[in-house]
C-alpha atoms as a PDB file:
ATOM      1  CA  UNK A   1      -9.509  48.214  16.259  1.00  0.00           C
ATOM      2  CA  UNK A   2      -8.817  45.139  13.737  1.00  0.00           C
ATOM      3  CA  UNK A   3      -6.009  45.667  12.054  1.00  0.00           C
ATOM      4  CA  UNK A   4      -6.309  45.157   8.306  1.00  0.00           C
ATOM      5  CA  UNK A   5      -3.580  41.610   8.412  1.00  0.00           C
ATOM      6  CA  UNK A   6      -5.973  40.175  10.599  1.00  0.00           C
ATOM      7  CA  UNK A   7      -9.008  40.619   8.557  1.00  0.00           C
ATOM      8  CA  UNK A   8      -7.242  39.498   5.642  1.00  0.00           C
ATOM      9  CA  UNK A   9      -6.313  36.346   7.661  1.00  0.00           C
ATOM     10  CA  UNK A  10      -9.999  35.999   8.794  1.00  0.00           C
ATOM     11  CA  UNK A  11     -10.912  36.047   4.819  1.00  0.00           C
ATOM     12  CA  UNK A  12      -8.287  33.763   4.270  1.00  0.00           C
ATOM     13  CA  UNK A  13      -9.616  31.535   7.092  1.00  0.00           C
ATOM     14  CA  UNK A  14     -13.216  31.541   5.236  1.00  0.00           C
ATOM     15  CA  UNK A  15     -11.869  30.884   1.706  1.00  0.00           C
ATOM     16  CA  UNK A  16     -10.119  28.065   2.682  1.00  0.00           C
ATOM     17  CA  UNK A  17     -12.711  26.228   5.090  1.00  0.00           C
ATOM     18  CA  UNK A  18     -15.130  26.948   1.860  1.00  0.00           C
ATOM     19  CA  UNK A  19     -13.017  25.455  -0.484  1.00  0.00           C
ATOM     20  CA  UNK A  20     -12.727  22.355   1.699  1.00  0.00           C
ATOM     21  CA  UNK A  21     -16.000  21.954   2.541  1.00  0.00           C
ATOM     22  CA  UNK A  22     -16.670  22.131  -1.308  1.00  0.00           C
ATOM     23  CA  UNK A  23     -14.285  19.614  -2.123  1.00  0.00           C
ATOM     24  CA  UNK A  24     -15.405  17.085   0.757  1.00  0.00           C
ATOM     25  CA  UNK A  25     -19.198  17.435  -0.793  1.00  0.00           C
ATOM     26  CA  UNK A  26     -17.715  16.863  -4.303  1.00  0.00           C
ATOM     27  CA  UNK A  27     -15.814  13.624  -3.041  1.00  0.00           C
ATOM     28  CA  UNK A  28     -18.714  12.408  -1.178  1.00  0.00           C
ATOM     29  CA  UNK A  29     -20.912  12.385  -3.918  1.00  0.00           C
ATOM     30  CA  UNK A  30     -18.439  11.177  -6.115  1.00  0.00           C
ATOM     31  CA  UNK A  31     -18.707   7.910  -4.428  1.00  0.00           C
ATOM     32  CA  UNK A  32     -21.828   7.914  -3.839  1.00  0.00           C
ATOM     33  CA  UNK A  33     -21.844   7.842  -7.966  1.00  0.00           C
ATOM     34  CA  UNK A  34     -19.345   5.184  -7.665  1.00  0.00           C
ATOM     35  CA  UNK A  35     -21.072   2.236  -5.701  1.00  0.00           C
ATOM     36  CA  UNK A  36     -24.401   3.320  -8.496  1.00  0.00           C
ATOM     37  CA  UNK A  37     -22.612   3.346 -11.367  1.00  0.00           C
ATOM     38  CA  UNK A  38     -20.055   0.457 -10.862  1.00  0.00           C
ATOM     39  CA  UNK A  39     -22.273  -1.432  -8.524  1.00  0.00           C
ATOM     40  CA  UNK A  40     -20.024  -2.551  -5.924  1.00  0.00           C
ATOM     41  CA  UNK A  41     -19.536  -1.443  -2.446  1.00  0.00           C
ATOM     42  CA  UNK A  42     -17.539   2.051  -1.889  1.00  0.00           C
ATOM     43  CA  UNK A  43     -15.936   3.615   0.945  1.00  0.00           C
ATOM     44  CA  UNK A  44     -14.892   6.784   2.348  1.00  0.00           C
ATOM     45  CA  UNK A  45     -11.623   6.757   4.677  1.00  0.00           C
ATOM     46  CA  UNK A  46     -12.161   7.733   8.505  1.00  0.00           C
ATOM     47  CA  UNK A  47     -14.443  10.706   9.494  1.00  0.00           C
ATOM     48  CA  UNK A  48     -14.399  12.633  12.932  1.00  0.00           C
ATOM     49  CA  UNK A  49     -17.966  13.740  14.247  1.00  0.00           C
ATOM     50  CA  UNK A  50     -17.813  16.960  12.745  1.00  0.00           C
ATOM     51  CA  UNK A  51     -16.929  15.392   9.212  1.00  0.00           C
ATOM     52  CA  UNK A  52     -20.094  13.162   9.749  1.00  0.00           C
ATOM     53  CA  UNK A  53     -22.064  15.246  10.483  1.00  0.00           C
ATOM     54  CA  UNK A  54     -21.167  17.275   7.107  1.00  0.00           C
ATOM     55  CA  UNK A  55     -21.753  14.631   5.781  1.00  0.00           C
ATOM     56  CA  UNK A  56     -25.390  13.773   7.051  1.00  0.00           C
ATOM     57  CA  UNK A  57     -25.792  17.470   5.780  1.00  0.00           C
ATOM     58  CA  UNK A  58     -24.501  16.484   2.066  1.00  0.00           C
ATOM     59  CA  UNK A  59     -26.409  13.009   1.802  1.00  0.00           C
ATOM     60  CA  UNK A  60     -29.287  13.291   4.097  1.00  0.00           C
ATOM     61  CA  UNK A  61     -31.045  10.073   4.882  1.00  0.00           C
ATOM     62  CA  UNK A  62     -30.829   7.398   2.468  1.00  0.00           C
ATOM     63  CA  UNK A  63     -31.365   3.606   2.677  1.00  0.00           C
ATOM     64  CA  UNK A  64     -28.114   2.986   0.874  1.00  0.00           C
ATOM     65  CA  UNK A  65     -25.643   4.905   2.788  1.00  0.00           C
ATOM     66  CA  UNK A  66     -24.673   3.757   6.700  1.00  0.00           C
ATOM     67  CA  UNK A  67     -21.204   4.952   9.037  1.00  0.00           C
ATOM     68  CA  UNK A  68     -19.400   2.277  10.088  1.00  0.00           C
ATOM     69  CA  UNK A  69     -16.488   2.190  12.801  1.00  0.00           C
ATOM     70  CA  UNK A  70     -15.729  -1.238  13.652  1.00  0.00           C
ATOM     71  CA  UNK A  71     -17.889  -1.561  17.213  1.00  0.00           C
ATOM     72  CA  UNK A  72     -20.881   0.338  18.028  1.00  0.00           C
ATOM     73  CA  UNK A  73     -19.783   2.697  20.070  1.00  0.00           C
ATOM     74  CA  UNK A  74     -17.126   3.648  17.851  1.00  0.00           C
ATOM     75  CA  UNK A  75     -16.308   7.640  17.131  1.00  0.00           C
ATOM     76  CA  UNK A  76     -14.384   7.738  14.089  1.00  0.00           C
ATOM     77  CA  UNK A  77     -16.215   6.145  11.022  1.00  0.00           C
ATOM     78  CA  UNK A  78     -16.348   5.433   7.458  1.00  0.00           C
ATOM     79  CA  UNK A  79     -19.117   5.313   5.211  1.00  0.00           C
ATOM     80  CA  UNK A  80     -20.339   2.445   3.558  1.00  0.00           C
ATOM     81  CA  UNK A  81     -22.112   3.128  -0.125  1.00  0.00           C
ATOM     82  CA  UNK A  82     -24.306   0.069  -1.877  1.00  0.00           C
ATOM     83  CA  UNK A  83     -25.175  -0.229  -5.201  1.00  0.00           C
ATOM     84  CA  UNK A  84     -28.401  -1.342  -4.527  1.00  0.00           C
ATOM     85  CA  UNK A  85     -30.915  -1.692  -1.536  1.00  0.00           C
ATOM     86  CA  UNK A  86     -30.840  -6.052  -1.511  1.00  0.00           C
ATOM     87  CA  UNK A  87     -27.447  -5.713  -1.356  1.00  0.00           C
ATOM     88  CA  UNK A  88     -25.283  -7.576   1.738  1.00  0.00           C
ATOM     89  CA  UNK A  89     -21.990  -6.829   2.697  1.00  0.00           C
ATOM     90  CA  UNK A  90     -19.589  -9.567   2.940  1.00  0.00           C
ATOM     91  CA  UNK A  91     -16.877 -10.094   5.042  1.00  0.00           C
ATOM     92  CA  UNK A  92     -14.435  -9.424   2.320  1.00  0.00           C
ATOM     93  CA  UNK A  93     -16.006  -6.526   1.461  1.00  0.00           C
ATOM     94  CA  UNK A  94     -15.352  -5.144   4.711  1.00  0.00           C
ATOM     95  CA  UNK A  95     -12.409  -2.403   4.767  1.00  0.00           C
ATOM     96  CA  UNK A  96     -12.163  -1.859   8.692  1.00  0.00           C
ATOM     97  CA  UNK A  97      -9.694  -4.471  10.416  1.00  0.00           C
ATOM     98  CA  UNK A  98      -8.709  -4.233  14.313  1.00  0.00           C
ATOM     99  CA  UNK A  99      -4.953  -4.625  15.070  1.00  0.00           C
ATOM    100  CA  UNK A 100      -4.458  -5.670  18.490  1.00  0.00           C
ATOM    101  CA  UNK A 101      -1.029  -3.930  19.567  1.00  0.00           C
ATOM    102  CA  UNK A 102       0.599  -5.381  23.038  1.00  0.00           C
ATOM    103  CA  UNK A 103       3.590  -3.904  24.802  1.00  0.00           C
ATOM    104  CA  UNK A 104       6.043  -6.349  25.644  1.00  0.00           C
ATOM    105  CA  UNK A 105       7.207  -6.588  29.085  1.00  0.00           C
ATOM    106  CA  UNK A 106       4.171  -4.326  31.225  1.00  0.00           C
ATOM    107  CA  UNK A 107       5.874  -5.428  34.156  1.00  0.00           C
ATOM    108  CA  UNK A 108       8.873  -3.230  33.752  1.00  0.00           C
ATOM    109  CA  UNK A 109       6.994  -0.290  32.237  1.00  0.00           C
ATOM    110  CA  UNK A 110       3.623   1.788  32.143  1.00  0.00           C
ATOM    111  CA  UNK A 111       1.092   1.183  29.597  1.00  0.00           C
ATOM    112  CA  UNK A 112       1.489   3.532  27.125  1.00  0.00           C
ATOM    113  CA  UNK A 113      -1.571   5.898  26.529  1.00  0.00           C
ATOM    114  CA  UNK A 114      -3.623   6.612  23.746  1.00  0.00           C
ATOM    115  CA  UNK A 115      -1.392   9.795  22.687  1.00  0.00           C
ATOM    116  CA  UNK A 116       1.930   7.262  22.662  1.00  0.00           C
ATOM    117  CA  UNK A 117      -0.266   4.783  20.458  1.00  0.00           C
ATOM    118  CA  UNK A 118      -1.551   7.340  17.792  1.00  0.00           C
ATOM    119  CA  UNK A 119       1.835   9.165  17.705  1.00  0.00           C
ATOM    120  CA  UNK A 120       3.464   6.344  17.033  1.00  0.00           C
ATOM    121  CA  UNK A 121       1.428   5.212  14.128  1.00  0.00           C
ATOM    122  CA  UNK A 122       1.655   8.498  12.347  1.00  0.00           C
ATOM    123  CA  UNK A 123       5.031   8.366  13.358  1.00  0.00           C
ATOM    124  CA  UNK A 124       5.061   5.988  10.269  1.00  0.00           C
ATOM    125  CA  UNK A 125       3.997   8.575   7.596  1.00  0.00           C
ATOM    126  CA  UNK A 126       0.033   6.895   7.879  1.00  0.00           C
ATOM    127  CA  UNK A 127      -2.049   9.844   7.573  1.00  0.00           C
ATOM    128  CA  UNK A 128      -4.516  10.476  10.346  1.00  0.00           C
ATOM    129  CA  UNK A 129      -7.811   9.237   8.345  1.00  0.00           C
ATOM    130  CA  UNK A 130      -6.725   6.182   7.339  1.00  0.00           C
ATOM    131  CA  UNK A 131      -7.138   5.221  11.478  1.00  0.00           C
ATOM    132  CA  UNK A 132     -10.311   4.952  13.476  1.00  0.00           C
ATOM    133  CA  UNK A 133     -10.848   3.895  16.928  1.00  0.00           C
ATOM    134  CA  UNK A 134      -7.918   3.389  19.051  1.00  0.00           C
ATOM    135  CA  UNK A 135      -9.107   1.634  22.230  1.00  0.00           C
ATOM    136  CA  UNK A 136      -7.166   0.791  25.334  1.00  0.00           C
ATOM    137  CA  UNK A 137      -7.290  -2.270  27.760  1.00  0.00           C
ATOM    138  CA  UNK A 138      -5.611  -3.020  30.597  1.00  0.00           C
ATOM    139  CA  UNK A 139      -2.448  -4.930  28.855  1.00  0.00           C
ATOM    140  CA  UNK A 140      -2.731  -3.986  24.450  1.00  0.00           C
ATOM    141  CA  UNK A 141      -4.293  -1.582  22.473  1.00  0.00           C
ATOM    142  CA  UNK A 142      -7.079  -2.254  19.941  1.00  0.00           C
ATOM    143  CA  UNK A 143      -5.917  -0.037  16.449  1.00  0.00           C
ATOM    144  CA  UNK A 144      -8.787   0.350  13.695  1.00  0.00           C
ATOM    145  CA  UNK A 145      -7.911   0.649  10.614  1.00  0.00           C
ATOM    146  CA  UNK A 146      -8.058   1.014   6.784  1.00  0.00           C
ATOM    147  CA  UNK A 147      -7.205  -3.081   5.564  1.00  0.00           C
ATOM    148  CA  UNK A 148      -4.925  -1.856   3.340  1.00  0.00           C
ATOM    149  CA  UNK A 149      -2.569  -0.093   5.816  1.00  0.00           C
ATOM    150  CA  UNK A 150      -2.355  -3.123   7.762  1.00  0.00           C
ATOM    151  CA  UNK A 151       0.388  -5.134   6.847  1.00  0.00           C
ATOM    152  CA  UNK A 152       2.242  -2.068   6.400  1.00  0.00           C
ATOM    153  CA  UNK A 153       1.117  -1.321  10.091  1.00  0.00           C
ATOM    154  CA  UNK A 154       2.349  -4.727  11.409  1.00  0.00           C
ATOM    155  CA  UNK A 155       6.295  -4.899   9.685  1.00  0.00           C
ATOM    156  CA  UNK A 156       7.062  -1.323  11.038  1.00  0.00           C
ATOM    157  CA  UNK A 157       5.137  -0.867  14.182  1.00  0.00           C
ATOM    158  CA  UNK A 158       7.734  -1.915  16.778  1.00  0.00           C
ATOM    159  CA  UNK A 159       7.818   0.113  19.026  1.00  0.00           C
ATOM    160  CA  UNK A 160       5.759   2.390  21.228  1.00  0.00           C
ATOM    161  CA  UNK A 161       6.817   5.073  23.331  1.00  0.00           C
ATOM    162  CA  UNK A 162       9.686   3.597  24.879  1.00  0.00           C
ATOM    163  CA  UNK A 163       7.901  -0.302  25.124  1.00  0.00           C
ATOM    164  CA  UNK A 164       8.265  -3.073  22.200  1.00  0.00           C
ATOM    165  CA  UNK A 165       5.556  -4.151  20.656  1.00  0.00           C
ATOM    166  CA  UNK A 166       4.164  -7.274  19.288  1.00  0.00           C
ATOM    167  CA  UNK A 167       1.153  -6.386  16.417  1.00  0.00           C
ATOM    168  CA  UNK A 168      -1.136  -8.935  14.922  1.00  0.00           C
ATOM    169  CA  UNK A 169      -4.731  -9.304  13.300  1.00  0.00           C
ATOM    170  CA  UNK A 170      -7.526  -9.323  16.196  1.00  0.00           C
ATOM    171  CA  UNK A 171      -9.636 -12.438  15.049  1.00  0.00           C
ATOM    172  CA  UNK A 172     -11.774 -11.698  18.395  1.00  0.00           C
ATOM    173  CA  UNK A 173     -15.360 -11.908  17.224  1.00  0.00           C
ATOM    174  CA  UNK A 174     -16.330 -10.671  20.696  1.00  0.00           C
ATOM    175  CA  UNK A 175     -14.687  -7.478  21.082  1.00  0.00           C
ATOM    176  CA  UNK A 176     -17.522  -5.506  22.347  1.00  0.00           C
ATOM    177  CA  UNK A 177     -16.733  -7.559  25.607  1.00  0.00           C
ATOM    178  CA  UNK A 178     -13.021  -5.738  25.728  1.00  0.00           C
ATOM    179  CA  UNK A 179     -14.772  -2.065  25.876  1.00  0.00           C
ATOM    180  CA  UNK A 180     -15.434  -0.772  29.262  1.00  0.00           C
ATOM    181  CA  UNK A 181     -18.386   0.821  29.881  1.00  0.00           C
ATOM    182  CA  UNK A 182     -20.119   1.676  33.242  1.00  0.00           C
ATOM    183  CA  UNK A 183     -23.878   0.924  33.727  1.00  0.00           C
ATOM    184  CA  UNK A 184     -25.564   3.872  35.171  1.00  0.00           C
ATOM    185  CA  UNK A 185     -29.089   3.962  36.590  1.00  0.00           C
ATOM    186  CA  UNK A 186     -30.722   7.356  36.837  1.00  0.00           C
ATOM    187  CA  UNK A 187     -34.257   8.561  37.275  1.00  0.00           C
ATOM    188  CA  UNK A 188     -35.282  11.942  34.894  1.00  0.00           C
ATOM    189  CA  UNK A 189     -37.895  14.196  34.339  1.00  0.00           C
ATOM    190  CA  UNK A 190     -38.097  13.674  30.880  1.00  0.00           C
ATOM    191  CA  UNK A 191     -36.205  11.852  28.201  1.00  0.00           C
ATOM    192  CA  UNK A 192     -35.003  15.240  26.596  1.00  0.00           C
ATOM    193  CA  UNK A 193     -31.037  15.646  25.522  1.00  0.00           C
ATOM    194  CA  UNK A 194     -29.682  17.920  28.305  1.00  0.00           C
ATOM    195  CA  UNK A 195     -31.757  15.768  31.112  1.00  0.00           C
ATOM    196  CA  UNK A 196     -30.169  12.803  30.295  1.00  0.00           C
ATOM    197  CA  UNK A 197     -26.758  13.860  29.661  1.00  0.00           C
ATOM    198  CA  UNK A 198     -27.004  15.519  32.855  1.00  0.00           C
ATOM    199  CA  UNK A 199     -27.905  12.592  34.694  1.00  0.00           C
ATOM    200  CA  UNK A 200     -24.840  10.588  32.571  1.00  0.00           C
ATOM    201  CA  UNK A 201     -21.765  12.584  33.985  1.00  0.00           C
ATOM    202  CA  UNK A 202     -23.603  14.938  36.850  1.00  0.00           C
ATOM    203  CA  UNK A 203     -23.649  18.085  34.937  1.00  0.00           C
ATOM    204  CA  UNK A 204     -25.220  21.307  35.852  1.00  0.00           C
ATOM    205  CA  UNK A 205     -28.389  22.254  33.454  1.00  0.00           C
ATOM    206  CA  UNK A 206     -26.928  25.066  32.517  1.00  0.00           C
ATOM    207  CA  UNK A 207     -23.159  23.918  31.636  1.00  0.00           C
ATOM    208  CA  UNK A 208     -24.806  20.876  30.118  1.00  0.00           C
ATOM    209  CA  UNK A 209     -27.046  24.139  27.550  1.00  0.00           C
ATOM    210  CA  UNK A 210     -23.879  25.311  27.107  1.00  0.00           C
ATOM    211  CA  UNK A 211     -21.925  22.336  26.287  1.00  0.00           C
ATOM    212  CA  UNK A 212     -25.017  21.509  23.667  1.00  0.00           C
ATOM    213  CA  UNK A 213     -25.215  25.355  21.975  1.00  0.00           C
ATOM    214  CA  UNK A 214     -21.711  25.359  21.770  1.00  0.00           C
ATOM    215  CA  UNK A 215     -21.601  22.345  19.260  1.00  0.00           C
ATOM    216  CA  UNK A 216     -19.831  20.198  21.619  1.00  0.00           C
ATOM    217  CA  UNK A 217     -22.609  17.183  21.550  1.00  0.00           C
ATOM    218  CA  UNK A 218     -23.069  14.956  18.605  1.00  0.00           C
ATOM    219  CA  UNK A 219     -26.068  12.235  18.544  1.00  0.00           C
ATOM    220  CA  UNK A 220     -25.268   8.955  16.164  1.00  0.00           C
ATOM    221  CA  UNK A 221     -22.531  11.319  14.576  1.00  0.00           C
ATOM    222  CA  UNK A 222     -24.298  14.214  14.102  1.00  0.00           C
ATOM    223  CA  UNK A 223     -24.338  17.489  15.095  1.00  0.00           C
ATOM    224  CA  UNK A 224     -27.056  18.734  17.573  1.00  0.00           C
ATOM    225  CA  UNK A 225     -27.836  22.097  18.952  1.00  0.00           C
ATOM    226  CA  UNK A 226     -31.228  21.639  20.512  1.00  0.00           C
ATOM    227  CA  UNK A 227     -31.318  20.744  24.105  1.00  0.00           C
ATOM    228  CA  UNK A 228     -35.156  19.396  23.955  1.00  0.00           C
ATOM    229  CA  UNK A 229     -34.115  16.618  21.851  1.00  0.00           C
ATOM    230  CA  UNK A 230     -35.862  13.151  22.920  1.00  0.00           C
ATOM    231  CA  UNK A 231     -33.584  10.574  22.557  1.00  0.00           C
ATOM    232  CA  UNK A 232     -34.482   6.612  21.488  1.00  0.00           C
ATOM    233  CA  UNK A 233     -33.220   3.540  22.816  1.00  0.00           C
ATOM    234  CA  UNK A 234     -29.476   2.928  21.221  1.00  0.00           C
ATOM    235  CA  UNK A 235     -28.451   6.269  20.736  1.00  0.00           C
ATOM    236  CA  UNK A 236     -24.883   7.402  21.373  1.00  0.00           C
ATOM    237  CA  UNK A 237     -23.914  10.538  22.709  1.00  0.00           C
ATOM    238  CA  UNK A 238     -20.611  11.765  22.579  1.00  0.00           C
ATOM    239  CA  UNK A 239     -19.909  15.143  24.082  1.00  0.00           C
ATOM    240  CA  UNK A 240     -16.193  16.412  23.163  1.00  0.00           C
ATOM    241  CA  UNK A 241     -13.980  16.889  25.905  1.00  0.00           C
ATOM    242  CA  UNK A 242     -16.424  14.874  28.282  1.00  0.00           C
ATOM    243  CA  UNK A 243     -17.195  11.101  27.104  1.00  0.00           C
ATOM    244  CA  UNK A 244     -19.270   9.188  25.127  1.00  0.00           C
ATOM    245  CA  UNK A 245     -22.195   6.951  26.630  1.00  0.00           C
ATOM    246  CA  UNK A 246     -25.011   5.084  25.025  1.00  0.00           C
ATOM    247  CA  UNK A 247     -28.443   5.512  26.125  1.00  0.00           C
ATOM    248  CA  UNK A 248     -30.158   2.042  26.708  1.00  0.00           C
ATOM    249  CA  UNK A 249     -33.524   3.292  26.986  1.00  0.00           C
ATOM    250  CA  UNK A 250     -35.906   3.628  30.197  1.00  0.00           C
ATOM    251  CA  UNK A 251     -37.607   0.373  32.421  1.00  0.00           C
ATOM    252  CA  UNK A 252     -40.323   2.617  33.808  1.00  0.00           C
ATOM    253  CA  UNK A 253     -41.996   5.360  34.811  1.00  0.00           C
ATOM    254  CA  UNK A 254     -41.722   6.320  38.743  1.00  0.00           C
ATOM    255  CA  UNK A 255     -44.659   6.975  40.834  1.00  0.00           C
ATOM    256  CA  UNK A 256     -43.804  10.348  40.997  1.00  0.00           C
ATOM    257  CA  UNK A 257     -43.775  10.502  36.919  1.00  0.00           C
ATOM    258  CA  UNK A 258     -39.814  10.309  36.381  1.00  0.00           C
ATOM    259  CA  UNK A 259     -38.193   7.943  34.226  1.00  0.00           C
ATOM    260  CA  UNK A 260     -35.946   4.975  35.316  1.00  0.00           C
ATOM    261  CA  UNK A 261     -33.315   5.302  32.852  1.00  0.00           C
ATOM    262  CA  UNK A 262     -29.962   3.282  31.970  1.00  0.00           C
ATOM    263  CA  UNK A 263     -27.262   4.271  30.379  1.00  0.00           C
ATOM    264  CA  UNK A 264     -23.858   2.590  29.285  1.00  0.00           C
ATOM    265  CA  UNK A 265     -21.232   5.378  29.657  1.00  0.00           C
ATOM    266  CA  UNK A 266     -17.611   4.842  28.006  1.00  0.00           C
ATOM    267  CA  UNK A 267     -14.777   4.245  30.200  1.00  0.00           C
END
């Protein structure tokens, strides 16, 4: 039997997700009003998938209105809002800058990982949506974030975990190169959701229908609960708790009727 505390908490629970989810739609639209009204260029600070794909829900499809994370396989984005359809987004106008964070002296200590790097940028009092992406190399970190968090970012980040670090401005145009992906070759049946992601990380049919109903896979950001979804050529998948990959499309069709597929899967 429930006792009556924990239905009140369970109330509680609703009432406050409802309110939030009221007051994200309300800010969303708000700037969406912005960029018309003022026409210039608005932003929203950094979404995860499932604020995305709340998102998608709240704006549906519109010409005007793209999510932007710094790289393309990014995770956490922003969205972008134009004024107008003809309009181009400069360089200036472009909120998102990569830090590139190095540990000093690797040879003495491990890198750090991604919890140590995230940690210790909250660790300054940033709040968690004003950072996107954080990707690792072999030797630095790549930090996304808000532009105007990063000088703050770059006079107190100093240290992290127990390594010195050096911060500055990544100016690489070519940073796409520094994310490591593994090319995977597969043949399929079809070029359905669950097949594929099956074929990506050598999942079961079944887990892989679980993973899906469970809302644990997200297509371009949003939400998706049908397993007999045919993907397209440049779609990324991200499945929580498993990886990400990026379907590249097929080269041809087997004798036997299959597809040749390829697939760039995050490292």
């Amino acid at each position: 039997m429930i006792h009556i505390s924990q239905i009140h908490l369970i109330l509680d629970t609703i009432i406050t997700q409802t309110i939030m989810e009221i007051t994200i739609k309300k800010h969303l639209k708000d700037l969406e009003n912005q960029a018309y009204s003022r026409n210039i260029p608005v932003f929203s600070e950094f979404l995860t998938l499932s604020e995305q794909n709340d998102a998608h829900d709240v704006l549906g499809s519109n010409p005007l209105i793209s999510y932007e994370g710094g790289f393309d396989m990014a995770e956490r984005r922003i969205i972008v809002f134009l004024p107008y359809a003809e309009y181009e987004l400069s360089k200036e106008d472009n909120p998102i800058t990569c830090l590139m964070v190095k540990p000093l002296n690797l040879k003495f200590r491990s890198m750090p990982t991604h919890r140590d790097f995230l940690g210790s940028v909250l660790g300054l009092g940033i709040k968690r949506s004003m950072i996107g992406d954080i990707v690792i190399n072999e030797d630095c970190a790549y930090i996304f974030c808000l532009d105007h968090i990063c000088p703050y970012i770059i006079d107190n980040l100093t240290q992290v975990g127990s390594s010195p670090v050096s911060v500055e401005i990544c100016t690489n145009m070519n940073f796409e190169s520094t994310i490591k992906t593994q090319e995977v070759h597969a043949t399929v049946a079809s070029l359905r959701l669950d097949n594929i992601c099956c074929a990506a990380y050598n999942i079961s049919r079944s887990k892989m229908a679980e993973y899906i109903k469970s809302g644990l896979v997200y297509i371009n950001g949003k939400l998706t609960e049908s397993t007999s979804y045919n993907l397209k050529e440049g779609d990324i998948i991200s499945i929580r708790h498993v990886g990400k990959f990026c379907y590249k499309g097929y080269t041809h069709v087997t004798k036997k009727d299959r597809f040749s597929i390829m697939i760039d899967r995050y490292i």
